[in-house]
C-alpha atoms as a PDB file:
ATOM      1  CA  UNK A   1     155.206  74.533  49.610  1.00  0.00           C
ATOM      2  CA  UNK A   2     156.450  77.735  48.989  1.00  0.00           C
ATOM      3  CA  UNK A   3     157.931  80.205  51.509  1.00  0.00           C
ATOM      4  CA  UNK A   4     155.206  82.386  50.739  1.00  0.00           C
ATOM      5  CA  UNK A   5     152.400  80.215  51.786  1.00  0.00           C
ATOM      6  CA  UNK A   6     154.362  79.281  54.675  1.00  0.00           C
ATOM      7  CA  UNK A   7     152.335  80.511  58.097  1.00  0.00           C
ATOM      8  CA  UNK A   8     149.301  81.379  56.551  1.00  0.00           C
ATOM      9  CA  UNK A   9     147.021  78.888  58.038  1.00  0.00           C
ATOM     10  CA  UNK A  10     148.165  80.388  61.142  1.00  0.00           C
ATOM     11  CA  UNK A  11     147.190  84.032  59.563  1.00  0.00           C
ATOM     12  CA  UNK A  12     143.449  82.975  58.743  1.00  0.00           C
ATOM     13  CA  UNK A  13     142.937  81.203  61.924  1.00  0.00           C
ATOM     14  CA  UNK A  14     143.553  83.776  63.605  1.00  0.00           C
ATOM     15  CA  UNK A  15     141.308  86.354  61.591  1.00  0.00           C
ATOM     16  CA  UNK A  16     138.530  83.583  61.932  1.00  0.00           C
ATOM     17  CA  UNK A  17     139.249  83.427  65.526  1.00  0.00           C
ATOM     18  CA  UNK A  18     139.251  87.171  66.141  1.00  0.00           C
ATOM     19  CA  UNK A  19     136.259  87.493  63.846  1.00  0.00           C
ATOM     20  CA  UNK A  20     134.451  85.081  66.446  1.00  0.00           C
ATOM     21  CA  UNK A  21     135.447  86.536  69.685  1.00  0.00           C
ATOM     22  CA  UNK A  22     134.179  89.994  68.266  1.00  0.00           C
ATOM     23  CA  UNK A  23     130.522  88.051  67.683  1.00  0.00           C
ATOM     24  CA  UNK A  24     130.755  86.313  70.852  1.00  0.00           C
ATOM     25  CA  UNK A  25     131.135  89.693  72.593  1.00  0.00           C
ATOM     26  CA  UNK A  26     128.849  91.410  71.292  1.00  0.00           C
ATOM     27  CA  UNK A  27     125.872  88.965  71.728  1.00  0.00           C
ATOM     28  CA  UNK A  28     126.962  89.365  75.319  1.00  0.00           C
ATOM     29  CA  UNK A  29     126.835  93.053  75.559  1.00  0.00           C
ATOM     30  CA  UNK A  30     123.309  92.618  73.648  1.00  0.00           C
ATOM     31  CA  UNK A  31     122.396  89.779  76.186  1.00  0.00           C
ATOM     32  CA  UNK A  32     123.278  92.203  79.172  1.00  0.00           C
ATOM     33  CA  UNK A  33     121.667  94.799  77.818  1.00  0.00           C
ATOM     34  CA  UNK A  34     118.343  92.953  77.206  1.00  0.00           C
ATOM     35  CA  UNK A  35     118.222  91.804  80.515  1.00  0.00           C
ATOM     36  CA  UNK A  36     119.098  95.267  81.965  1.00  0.00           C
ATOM     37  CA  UNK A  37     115.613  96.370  80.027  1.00  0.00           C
ATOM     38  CA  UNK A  38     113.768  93.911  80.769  1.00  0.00           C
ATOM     39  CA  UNK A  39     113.927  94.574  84.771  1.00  0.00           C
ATOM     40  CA  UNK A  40     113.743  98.170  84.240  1.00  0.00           C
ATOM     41  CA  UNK A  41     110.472  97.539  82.308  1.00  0.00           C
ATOM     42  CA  UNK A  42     108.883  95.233  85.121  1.00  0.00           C
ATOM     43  CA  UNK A  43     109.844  97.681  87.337  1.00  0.00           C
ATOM     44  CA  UNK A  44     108.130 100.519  85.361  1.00  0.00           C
ATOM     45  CA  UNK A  45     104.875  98.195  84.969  1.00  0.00           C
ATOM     46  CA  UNK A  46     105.086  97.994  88.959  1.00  0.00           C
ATOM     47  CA  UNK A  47     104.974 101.551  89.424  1.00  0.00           C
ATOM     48  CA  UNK A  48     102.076 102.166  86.997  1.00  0.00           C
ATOM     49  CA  UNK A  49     100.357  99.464  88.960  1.00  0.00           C
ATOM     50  CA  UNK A  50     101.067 100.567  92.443  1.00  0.00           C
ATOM     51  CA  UNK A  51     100.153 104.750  91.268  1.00  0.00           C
ATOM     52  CA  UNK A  52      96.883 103.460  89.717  1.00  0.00           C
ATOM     53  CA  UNK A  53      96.511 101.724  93.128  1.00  0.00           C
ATOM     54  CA  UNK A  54      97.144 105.162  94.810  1.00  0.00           C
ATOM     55  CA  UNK A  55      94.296 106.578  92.874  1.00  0.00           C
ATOM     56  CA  UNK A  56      91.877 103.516  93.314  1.00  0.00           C
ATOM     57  CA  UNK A  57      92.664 103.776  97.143  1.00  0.00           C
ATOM     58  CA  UNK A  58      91.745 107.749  97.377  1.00  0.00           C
ATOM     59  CA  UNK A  59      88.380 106.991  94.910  1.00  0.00           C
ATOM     60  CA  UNK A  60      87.358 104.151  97.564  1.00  0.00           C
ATOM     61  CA  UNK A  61      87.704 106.625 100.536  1.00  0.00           C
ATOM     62  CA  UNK A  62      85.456 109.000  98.876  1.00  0.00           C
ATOM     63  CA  UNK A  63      83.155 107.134  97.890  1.00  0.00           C
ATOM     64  CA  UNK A  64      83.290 105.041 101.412  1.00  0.00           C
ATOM     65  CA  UNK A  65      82.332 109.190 102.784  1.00  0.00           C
ATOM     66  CA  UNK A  66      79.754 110.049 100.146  1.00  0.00           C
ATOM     67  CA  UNK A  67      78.009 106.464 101.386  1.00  0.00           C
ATOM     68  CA  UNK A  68      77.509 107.462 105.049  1.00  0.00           C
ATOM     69  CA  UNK A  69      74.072 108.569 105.833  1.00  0.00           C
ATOM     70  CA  UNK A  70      72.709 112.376 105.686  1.00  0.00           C
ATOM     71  CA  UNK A  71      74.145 114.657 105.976  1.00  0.00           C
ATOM     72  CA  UNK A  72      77.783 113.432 104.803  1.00  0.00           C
ATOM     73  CA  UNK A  73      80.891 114.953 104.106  1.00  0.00           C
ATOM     74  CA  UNK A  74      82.093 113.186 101.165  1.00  0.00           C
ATOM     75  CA  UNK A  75      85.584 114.879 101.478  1.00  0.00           C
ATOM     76  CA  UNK A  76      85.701 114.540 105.207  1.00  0.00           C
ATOM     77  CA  UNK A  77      89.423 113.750 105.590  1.00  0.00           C
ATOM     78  CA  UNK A  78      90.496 115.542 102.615  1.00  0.00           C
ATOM     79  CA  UNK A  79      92.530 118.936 101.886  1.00  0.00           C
ATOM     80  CA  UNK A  80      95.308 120.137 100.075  1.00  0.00           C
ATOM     81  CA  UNK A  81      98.479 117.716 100.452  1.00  0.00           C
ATOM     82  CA  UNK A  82     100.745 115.026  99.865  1.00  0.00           C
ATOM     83  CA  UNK A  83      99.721 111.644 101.432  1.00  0.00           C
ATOM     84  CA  UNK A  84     100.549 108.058 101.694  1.00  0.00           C
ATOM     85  CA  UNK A  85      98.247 105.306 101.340  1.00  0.00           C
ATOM     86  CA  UNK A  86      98.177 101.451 100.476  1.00  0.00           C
ATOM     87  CA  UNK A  87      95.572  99.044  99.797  1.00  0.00           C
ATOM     88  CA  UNK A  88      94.833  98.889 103.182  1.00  0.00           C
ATOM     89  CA  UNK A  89      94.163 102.459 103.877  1.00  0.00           C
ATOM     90  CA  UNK A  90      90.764 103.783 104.499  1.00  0.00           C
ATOM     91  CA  UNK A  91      92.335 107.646 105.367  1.00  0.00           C
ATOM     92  CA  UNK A  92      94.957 109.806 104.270  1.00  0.00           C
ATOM     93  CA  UNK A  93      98.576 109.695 105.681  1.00  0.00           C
ATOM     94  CA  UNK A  94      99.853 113.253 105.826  1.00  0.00           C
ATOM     95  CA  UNK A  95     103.345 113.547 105.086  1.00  0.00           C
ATOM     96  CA  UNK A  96     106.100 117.014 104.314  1.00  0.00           C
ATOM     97  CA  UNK A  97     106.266 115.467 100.520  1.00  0.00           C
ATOM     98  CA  UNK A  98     107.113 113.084  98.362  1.00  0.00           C
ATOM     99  CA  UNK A  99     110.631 113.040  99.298  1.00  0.00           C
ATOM    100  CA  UNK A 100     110.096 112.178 103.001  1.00  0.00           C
ATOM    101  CA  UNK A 101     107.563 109.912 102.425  1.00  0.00           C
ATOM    102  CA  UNK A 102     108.762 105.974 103.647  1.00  0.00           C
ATOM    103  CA  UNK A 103     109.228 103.381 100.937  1.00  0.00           C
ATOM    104  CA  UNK A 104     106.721 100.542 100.146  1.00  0.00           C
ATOM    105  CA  UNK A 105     107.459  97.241 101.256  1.00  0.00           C
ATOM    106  CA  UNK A 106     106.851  94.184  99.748  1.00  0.00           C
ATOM    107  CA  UNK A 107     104.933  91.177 101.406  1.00  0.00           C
ATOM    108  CA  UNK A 108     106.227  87.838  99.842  1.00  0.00           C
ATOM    109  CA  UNK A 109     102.977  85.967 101.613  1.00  0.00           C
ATOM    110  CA  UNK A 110     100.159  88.298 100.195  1.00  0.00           C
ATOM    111  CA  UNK A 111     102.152  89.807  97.252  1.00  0.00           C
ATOM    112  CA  UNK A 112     101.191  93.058  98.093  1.00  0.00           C
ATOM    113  CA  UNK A 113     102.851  96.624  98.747  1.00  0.00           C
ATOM    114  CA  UNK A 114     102.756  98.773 102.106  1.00  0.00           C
ATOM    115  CA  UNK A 115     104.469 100.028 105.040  1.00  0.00           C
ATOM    116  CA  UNK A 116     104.126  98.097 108.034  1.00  0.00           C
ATOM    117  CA  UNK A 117     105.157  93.763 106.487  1.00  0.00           C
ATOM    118  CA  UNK A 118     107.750  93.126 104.089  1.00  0.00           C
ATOM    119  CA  UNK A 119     111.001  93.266 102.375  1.00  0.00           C
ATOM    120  CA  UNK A 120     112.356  96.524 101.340  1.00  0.00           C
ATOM    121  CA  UNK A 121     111.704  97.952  97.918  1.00  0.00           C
ATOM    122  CA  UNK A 122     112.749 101.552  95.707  1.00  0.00           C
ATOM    123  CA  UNK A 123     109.253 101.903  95.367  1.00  0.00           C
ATOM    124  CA  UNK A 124     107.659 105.135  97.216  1.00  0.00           C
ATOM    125  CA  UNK A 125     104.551 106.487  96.557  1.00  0.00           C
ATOM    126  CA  UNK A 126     102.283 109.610  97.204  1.00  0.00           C
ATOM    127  CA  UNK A 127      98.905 111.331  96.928  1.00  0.00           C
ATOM    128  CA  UNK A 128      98.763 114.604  96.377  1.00  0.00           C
ATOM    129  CA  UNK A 129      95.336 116.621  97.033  1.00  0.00           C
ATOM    130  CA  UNK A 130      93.512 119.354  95.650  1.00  0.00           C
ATOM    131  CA  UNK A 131      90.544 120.399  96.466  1.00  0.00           C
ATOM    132  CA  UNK A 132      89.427 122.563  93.481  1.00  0.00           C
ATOM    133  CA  UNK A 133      85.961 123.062  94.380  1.00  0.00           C
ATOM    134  CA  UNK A 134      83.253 121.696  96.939  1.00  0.00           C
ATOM    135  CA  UNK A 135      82.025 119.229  94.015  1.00  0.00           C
ATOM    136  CA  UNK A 136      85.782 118.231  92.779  1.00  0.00           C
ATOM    137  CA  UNK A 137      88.918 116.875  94.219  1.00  0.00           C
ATOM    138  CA  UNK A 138      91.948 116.327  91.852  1.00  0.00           C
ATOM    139  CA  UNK A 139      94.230 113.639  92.780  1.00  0.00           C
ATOM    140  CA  UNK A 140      97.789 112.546  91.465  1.00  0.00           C
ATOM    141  CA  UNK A 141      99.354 109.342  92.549  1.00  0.00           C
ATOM    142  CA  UNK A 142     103.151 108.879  91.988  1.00  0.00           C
ATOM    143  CA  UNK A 143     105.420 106.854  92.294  1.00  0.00           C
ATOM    144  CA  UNK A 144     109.623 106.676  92.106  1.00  0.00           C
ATOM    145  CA  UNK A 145     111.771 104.089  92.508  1.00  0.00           C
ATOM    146  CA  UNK A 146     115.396 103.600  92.155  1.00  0.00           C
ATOM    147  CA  UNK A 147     116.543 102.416  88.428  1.00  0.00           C
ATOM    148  CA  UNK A 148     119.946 101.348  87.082  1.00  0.00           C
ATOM    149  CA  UNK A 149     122.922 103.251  88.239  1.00  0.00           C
ATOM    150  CA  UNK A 150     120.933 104.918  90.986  1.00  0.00           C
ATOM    151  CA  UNK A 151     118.836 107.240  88.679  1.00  0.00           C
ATOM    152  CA  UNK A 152     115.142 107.476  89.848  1.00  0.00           C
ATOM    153  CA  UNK A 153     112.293 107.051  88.014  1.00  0.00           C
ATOM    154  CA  UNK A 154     108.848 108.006  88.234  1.00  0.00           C
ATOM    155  CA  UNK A 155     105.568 107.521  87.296  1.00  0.00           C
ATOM    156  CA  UNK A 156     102.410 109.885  87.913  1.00  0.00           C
ATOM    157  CA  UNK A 157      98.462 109.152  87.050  1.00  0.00           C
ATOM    158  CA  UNK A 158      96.514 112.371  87.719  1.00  0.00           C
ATOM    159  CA  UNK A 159      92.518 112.455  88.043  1.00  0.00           C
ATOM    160  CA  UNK A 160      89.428 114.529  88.724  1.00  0.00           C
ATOM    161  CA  UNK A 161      86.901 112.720  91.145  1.00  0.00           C
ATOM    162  CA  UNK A 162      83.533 114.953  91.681  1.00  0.00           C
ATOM    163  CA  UNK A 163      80.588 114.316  94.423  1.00  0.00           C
ATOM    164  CA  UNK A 164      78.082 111.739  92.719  1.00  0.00           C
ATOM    165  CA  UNK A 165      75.861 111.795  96.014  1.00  0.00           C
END
């Protein structure tokens, strides 16, 4: 052997080495990461669920007024405000805004979201009301929740319901 050949096994297996901690590393980081995304996307799919509940909720307490007998006030219950409901609710729950407002909870034995049963969530959700006319009512469910690192989120589904009765 000659001297200059001497310690250079060492020398590549330690290139290969470093060469495969780098790759090991970095599928970690990319493993983390996915993971991080994937909860913050099941998250985000809960709080399109539960705003889309929040307008479902407000449509069935209209249309629960406009089915009472003549003469009915379909909107009876109903002015300008921020509200909480859940799937329970057959009125509005006036509160300051959507700041104040309580967060949901989450019932483990009926897998549903509201205020009074459950385990705590970052969910919160509101309604907020305006009456733009006799015949129309707009109505915007959101809902924020807590994401990574603290930062909120939120996610709002606005509609136009009119008298059909």
């Amino acid at each position: 052997m000659k001297m200059s050949e001497k310690g250079q096994v060492l020398n590549e297996a330690i290139v290969a080495m470093s060469i495969m901690a780098i790759g090991v590393v970095g599928i970690f980081g990319f493993i983390t990461k996915a993971i991080s995304q994937g909860r913050y996307i099941a998250d985000q799919a809960a709080a399109v669920n539960l705003a889309a509940e929040g307008v479902e909720v407000t449509k069935n307490i209209l249309d629960a007024n406009a089915l009472q007998p003549f003469p009915f006030n379909w909107v009876a219950g109903f002015s300008n405000g921020t509200y909480t409901v859940d799937y329970k609710s057959r009125s509005l729950n006036a509160v300051g805004n959507h700041d104040s407002s309580p967060y949901l909870l989450f019932d483990n034995g009926t897998g549903f979201y509201e205020y009074n049963i459950g385990s705590a969530t970052t969910f919160k959700r509101t309604v907020q009301i305006t009456m733009v006319s006799a015949e129309q009512v707009n109505v915007t469910s959101r809902v924020t929740w807590r994401a990574r690192n603290n930062r909120f989120s939120d996610v709002s589904i606005t509609t136009n319901m009119f008298k059909w009765r």
